[in-house]
PDB file of N, CA and C in Angstrom:
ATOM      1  N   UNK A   1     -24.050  12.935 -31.966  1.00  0.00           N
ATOM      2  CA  UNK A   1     -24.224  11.568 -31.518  1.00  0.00           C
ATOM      3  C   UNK A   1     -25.580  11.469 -30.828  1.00  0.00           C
ATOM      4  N   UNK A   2     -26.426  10.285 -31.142  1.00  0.00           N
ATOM      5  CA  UNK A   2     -27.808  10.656 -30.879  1.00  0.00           C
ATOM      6  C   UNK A   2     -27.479   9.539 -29.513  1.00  0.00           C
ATOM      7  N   UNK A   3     -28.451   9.645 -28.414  1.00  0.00           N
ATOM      8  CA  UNK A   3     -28.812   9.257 -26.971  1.00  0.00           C
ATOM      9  C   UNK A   3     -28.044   7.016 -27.237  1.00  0.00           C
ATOM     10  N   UNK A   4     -28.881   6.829 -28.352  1.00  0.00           N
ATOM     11  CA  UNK A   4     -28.799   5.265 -28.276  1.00  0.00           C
ATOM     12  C   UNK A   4     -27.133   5.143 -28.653  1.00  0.00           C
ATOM     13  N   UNK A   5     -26.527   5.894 -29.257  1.00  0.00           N
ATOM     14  CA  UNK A   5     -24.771   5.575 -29.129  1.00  0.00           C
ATOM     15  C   UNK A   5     -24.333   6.033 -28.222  1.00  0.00           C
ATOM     16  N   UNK A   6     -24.751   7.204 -27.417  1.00  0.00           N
ATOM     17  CA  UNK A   6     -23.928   7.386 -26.102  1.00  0.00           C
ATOM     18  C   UNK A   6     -24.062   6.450 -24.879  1.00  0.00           C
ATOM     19  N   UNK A   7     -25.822   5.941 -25.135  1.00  0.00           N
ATOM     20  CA  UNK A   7     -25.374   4.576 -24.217  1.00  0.00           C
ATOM     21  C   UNK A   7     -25.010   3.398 -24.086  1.00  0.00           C
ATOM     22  N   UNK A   8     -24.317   3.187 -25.777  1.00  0.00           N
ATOM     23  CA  UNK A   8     -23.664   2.159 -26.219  1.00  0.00           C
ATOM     24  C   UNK A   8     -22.146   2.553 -25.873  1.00  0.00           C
ATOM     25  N   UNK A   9     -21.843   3.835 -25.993  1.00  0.00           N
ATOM     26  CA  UNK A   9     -20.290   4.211 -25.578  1.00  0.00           C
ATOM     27  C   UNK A   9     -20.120   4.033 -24.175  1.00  0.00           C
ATOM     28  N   UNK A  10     -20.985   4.188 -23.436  1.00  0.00           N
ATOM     29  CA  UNK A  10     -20.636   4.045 -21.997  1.00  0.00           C
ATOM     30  C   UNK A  10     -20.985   3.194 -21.529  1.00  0.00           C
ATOM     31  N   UNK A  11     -21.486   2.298 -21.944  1.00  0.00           N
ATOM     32  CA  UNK A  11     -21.594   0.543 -21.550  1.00  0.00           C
ATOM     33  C   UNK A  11     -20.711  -0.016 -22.209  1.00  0.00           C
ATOM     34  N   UNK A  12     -20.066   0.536 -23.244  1.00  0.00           N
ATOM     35  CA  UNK A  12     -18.555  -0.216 -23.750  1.00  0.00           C
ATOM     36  C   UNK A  12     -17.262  -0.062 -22.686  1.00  0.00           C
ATOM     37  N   UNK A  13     -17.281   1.269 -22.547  1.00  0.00           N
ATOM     38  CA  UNK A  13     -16.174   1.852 -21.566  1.00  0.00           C
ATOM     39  C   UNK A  13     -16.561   0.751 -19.983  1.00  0.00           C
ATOM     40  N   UNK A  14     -17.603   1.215 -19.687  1.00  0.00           N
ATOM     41  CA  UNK A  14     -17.696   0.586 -18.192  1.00  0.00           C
ATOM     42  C   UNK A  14     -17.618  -0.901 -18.466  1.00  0.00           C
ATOM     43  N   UNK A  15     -17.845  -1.931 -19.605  1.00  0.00           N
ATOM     44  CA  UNK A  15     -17.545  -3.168 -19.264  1.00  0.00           C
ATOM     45  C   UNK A  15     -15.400  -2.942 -19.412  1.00  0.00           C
ATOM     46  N   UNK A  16     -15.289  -2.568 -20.463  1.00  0.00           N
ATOM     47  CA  UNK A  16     -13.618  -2.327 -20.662  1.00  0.00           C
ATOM     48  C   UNK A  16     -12.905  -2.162 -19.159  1.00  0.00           C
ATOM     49  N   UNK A  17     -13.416  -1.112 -18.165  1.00  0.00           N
ATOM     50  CA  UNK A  17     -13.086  -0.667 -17.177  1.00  0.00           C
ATOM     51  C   UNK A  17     -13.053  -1.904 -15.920  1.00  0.00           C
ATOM     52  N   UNK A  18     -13.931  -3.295 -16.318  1.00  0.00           N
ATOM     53  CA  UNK A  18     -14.058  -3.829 -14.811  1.00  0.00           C
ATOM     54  C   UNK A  18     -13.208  -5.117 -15.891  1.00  0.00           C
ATOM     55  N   UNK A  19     -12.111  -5.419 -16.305  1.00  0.00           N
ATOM     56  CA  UNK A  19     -11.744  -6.545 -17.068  1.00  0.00           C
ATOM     57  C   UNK A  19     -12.022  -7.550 -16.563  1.00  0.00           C
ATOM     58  N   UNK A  20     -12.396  -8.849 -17.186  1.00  0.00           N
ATOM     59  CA  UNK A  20     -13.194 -10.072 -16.566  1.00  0.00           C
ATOM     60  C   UNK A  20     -14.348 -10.124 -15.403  1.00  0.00           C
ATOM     61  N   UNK A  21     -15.075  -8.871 -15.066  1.00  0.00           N
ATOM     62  CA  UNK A  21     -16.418  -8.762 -14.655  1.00  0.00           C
ATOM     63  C   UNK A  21     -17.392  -9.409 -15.386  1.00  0.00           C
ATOM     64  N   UNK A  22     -18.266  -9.843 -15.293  1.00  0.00           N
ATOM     65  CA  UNK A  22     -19.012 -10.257 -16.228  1.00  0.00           C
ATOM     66  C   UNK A  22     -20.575  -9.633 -15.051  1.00  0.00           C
ATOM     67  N   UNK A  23     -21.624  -9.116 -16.022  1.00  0.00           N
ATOM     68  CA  UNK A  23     -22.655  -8.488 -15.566  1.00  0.00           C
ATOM     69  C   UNK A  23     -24.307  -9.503 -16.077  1.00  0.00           C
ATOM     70  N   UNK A  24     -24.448 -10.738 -14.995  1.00  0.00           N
ATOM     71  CA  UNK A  24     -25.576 -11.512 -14.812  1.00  0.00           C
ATOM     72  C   UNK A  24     -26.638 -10.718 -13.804  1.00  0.00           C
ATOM     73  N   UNK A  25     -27.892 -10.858 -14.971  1.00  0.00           N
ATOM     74  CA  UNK A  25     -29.198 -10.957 -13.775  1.00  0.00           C
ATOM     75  C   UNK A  25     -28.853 -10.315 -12.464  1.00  0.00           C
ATOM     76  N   UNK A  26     -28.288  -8.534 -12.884  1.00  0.00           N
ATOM     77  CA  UNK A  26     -28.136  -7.796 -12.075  1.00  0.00           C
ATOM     78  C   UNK A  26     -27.383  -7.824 -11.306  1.00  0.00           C
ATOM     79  N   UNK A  27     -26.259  -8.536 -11.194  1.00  0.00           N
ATOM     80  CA  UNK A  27     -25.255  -8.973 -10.490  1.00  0.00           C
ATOM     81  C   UNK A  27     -23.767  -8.510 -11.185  1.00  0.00           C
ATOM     82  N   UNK A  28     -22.419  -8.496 -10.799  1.00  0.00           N
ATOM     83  CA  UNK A  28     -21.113  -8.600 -11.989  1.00  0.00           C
ATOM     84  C   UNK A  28     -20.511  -9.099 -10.663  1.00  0.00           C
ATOM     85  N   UNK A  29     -19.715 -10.560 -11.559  1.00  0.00           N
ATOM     86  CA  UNK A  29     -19.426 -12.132 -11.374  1.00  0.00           C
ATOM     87  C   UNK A  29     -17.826 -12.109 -11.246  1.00  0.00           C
ATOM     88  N   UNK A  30     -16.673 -12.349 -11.180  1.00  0.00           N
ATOM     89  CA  UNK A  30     -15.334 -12.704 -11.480  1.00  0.00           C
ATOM     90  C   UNK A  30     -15.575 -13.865 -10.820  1.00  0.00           C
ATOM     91  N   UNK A  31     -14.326 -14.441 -11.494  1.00  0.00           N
ATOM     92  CA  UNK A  31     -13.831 -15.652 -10.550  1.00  0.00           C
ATOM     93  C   UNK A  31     -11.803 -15.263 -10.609  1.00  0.00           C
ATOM     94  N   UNK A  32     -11.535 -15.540  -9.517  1.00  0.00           N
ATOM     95  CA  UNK A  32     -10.336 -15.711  -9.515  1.00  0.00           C
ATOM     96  C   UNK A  32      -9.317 -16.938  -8.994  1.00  0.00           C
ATOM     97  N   UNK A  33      -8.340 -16.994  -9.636  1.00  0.00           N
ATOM     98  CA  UNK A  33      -7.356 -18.075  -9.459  1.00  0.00           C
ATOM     99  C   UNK A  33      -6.358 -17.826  -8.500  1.00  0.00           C
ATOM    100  N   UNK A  34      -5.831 -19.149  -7.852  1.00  0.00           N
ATOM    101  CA  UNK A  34      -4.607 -18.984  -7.066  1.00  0.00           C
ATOM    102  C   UNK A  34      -3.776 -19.558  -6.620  1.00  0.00           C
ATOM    103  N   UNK A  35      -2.767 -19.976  -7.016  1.00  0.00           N
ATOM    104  CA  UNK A  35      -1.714 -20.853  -6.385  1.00  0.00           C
ATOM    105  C   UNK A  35      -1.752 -21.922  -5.121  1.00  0.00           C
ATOM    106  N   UNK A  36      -2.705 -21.258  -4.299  1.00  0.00           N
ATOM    107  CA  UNK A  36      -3.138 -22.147  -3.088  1.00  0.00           C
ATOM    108  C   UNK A  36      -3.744 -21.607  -2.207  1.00  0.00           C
ATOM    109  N   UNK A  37      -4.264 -22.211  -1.086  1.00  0.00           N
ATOM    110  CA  UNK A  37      -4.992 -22.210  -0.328  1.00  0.00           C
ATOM    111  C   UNK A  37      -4.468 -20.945   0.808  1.00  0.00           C
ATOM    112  N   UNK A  38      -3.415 -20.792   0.928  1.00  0.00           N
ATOM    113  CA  UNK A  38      -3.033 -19.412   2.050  1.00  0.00           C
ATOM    114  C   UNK A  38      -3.397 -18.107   0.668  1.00  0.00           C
ATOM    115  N   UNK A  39      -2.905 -18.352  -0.321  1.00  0.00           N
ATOM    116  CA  UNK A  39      -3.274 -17.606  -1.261  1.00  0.00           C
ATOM    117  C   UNK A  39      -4.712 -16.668  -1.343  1.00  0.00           C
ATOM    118  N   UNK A  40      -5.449 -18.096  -1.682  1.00  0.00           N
ATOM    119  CA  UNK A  40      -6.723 -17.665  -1.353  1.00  0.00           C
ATOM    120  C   UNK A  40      -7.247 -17.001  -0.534  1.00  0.00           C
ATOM    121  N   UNK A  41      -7.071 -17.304   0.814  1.00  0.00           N
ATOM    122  CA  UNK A  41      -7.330 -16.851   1.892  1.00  0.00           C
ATOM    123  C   UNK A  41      -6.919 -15.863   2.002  1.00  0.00           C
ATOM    124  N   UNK A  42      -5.917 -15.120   1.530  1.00  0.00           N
ATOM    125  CA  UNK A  42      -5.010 -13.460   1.690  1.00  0.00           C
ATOM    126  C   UNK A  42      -6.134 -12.835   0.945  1.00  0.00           C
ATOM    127  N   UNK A  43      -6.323 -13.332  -0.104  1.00  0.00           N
ATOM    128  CA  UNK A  43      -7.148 -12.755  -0.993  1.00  0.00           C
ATOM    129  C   UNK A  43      -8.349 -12.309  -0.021  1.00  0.00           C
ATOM    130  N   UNK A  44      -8.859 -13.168  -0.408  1.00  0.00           N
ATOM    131  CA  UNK A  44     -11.000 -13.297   0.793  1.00  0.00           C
ATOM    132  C   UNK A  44     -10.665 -12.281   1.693  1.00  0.00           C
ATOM    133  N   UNK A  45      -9.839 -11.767   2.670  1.00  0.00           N
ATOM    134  CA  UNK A  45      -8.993 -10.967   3.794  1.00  0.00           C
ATOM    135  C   UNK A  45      -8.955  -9.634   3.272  1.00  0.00           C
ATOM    136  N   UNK A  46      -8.661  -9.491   2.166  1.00  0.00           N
ATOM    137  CA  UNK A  46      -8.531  -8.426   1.590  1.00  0.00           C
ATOM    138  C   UNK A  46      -9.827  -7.653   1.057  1.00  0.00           C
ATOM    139  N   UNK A  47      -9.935  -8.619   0.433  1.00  0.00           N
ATOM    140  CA  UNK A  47     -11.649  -8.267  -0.125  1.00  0.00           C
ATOM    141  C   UNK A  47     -12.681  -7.935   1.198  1.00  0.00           C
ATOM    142  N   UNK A  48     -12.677  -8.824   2.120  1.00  0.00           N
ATOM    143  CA  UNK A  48     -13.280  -8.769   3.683  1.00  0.00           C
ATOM    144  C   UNK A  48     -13.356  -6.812   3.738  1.00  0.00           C
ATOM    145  N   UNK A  49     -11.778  -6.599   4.116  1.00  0.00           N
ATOM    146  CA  UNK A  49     -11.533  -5.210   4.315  1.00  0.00           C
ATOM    147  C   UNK A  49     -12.154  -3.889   3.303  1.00  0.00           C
ATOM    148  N   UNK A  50     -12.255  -4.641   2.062  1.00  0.00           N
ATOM    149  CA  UNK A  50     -12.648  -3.610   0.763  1.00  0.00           C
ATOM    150  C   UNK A  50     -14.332  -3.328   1.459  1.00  0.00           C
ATOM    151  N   UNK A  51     -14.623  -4.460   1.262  1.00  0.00           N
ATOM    152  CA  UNK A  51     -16.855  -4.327   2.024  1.00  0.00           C
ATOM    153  C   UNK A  51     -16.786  -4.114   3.175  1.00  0.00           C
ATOM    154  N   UNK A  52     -15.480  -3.723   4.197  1.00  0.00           N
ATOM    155  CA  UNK A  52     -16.405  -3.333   5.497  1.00  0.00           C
ATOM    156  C   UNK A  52     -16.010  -1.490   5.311  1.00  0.00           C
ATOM    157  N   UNK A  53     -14.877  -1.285   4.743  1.00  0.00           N
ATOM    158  CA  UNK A  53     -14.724  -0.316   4.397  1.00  0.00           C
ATOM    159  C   UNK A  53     -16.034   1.008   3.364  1.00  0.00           C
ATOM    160  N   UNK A  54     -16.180   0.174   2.838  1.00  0.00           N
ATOM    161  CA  UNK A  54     -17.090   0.769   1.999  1.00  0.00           C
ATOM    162  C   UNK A  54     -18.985   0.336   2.066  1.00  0.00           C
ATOM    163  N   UNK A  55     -18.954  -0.725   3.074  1.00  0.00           N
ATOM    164  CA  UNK A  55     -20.188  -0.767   3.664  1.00  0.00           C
ATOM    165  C   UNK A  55     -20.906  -1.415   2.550  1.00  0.00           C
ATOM    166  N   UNK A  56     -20.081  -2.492   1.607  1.00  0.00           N
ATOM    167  CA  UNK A  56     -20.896  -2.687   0.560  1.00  0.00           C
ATOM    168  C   UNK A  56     -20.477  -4.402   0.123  1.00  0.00           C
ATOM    169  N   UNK A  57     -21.055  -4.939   0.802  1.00  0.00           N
ATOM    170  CA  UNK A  57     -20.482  -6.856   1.177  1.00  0.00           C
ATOM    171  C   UNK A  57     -20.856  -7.944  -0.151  1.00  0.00           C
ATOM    172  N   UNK A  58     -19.792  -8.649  -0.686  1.00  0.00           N
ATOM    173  CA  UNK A  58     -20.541  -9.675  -1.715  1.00  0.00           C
ATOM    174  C   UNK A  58     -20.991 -10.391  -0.915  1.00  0.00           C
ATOM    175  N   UNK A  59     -21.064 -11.490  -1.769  1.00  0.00           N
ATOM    176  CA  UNK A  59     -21.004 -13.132  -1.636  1.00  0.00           C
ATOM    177  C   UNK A  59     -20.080 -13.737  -2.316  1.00  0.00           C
ATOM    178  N   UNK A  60     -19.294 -14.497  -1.681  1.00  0.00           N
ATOM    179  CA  UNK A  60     -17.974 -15.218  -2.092  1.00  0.00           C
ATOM    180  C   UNK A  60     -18.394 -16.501  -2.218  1.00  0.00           C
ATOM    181  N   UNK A  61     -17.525 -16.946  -3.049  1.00  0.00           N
ATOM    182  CA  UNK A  61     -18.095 -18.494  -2.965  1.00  0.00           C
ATOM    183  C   UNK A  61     -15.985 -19.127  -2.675  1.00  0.00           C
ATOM    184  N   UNK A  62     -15.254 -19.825  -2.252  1.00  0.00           N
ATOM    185  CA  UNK A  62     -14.160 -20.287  -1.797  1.00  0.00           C
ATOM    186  C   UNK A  62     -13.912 -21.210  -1.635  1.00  0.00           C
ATOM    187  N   UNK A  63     -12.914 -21.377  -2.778  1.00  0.00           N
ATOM    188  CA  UNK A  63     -12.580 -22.609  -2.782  1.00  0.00           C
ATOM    189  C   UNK A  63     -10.994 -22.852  -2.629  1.00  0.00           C
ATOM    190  N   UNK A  64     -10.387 -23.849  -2.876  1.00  0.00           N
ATOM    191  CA  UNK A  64      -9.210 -24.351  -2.482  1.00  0.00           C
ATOM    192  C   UNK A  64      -8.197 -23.534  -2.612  1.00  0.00           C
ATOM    193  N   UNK A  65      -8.343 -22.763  -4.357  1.00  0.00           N
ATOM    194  CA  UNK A  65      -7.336 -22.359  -5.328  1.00  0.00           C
ATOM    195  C   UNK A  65      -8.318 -21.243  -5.994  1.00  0.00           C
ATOM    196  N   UNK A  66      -9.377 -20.634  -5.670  1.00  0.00           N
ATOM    197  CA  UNK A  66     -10.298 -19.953  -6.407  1.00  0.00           C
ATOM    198  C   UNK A  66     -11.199 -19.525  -5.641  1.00  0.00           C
ATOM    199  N   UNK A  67     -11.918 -18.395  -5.943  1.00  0.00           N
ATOM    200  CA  UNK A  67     -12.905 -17.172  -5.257  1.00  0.00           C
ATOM    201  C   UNK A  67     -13.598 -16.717  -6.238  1.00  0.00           C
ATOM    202  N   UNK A  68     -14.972 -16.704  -6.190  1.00  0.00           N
ATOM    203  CA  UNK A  68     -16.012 -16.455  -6.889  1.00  0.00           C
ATOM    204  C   UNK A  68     -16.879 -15.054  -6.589  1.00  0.00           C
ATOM    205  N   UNK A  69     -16.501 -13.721  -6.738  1.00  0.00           N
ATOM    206  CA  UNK A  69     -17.635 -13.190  -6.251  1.00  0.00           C
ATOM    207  C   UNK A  69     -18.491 -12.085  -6.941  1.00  0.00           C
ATOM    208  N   UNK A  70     -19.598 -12.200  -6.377  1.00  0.00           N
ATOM    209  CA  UNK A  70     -20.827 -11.579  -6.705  1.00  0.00           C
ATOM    210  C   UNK A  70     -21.076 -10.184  -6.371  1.00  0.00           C
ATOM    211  N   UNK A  71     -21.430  -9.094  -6.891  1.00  0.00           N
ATOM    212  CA  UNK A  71     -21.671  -8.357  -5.910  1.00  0.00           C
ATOM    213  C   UNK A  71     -23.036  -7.512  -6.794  1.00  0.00           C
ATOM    214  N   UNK A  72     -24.194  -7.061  -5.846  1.00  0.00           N
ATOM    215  CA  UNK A  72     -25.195  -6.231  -6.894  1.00  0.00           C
ATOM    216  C   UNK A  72     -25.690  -5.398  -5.443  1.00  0.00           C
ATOM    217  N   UNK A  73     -26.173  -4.394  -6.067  1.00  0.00           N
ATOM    218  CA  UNK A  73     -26.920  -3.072  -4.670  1.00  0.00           C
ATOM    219  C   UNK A  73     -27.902  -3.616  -4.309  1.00  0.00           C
ATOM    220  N   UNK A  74     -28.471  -3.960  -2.964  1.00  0.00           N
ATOM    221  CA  UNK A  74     -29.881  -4.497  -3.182  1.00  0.00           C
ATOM    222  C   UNK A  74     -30.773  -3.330  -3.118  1.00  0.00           C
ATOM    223  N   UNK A  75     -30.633  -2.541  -2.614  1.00  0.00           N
ATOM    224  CA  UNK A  75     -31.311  -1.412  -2.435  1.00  0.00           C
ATOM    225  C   UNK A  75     -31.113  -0.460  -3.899  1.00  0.00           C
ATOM    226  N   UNK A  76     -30.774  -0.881  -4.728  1.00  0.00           N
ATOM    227  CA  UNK A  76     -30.720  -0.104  -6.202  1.00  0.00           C
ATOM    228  C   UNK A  76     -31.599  -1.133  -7.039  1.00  0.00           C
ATOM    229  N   UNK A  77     -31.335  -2.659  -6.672  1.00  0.00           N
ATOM    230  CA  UNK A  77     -32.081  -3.679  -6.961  1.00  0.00           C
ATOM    231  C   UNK A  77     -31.492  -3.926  -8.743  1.00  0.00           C
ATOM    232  N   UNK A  78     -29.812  -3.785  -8.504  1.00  0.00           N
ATOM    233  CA  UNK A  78     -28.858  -4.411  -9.489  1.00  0.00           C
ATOM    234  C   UNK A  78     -27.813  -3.202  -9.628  1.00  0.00           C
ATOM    235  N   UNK A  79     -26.625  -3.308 -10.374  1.00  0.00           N
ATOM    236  CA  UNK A  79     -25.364  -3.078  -9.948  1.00  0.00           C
ATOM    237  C   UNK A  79     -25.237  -1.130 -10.194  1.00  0.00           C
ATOM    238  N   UNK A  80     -24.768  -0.740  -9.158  1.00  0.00           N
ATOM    239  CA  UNK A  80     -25.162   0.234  -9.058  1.00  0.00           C
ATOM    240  C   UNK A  80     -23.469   0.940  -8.601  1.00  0.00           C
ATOM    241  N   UNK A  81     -22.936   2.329  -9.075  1.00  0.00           N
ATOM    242  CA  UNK A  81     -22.396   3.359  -8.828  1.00  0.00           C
ATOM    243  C   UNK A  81     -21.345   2.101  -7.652  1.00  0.00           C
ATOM    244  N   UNK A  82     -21.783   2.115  -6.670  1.00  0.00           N
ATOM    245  CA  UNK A  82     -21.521   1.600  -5.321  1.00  0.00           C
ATOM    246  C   UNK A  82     -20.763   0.147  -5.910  1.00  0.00           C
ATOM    247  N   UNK A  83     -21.437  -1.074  -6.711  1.00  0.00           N
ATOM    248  CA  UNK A  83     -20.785  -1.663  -6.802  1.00  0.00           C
ATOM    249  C   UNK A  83     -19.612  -1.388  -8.395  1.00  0.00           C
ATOM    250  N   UNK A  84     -19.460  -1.135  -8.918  1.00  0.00           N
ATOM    251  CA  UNK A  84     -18.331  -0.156  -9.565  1.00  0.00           C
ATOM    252  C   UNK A  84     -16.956  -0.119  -8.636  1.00  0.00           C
ATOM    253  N   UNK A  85     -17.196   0.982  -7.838  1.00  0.00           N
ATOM    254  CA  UNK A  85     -16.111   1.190  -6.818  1.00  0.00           C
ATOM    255  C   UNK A  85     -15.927   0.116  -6.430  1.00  0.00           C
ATOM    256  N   UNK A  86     -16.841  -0.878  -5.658  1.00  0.00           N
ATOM    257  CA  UNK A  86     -15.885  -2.275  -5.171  1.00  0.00           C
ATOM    258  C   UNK A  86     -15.146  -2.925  -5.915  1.00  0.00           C
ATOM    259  N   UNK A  87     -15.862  -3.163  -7.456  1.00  0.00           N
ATOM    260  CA  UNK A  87     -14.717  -3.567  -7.898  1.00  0.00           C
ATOM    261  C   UNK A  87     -13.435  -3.185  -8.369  1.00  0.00           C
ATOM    262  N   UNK A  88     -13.419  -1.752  -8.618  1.00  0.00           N
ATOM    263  CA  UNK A  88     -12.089  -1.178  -8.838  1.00  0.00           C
ATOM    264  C   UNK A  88     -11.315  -1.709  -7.870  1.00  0.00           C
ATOM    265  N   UNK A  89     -11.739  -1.156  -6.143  1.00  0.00           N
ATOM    266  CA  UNK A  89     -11.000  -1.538  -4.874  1.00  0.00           C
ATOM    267  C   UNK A  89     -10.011  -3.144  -5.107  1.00  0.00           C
ATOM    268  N   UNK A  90     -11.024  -4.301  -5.557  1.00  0.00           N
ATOM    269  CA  UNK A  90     -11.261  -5.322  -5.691  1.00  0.00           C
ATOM    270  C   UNK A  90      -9.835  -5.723  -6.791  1.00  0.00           C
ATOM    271  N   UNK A  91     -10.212  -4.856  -8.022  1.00  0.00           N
ATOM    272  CA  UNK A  91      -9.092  -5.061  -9.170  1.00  0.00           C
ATOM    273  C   UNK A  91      -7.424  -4.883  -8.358  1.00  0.00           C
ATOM    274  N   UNK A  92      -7.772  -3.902  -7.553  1.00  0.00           N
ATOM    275  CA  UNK A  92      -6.590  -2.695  -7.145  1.00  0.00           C
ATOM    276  C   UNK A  92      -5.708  -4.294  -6.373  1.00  0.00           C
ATOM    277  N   UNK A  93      -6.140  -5.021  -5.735  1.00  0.00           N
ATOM    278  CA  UNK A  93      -5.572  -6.328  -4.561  1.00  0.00           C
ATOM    279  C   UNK A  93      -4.265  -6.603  -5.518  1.00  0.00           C
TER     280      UNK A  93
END
């Protein structure tokens, strides 16, 4: 297997691995849904705990019934090892 399919195999696997991540302009995006507003908020709470834990913070965007977030390394200067793990943490809620 020559270099350009192995890094087609492992950019297949790692998008497979973050389901509904989506990877913008150095960034990987979800949005999530929710029944309501305490909902939400359990959620954001949770996630809160995932970035102080791991020292590695999005940007949320929050809304009524829905949570938007962003997350990229700035210091890698796009998504890096570090953000991976958050989102597993993130999937794991």
């Amino acid at each position: 297997m020559n270099l350009q399919n192995i890094i087609k195999k492992v950019l297949k696997e790692e998008k497979e691995s973050h389901k509904g991540w989506k990877t913008t302009n150095g960034n990987l995006i979800k949005k999530f849904k929710f029944s309501d507003y305490n909902e939400t908020m359990d959620f954001v709470n949770k996630v809160a705990r995932i970035a102080k834990k791991q020292n590695h913070h999005p940007d949320m965007k929050v809304g009524y019934d829905e949570v938007i977030i962003t997350i990229t390394d700035h210091e890698k200067g796009g998504v890096s090892e570090k953000c991976h793990k958050f989102v597993d943490a993130v999937d794991k809620i």
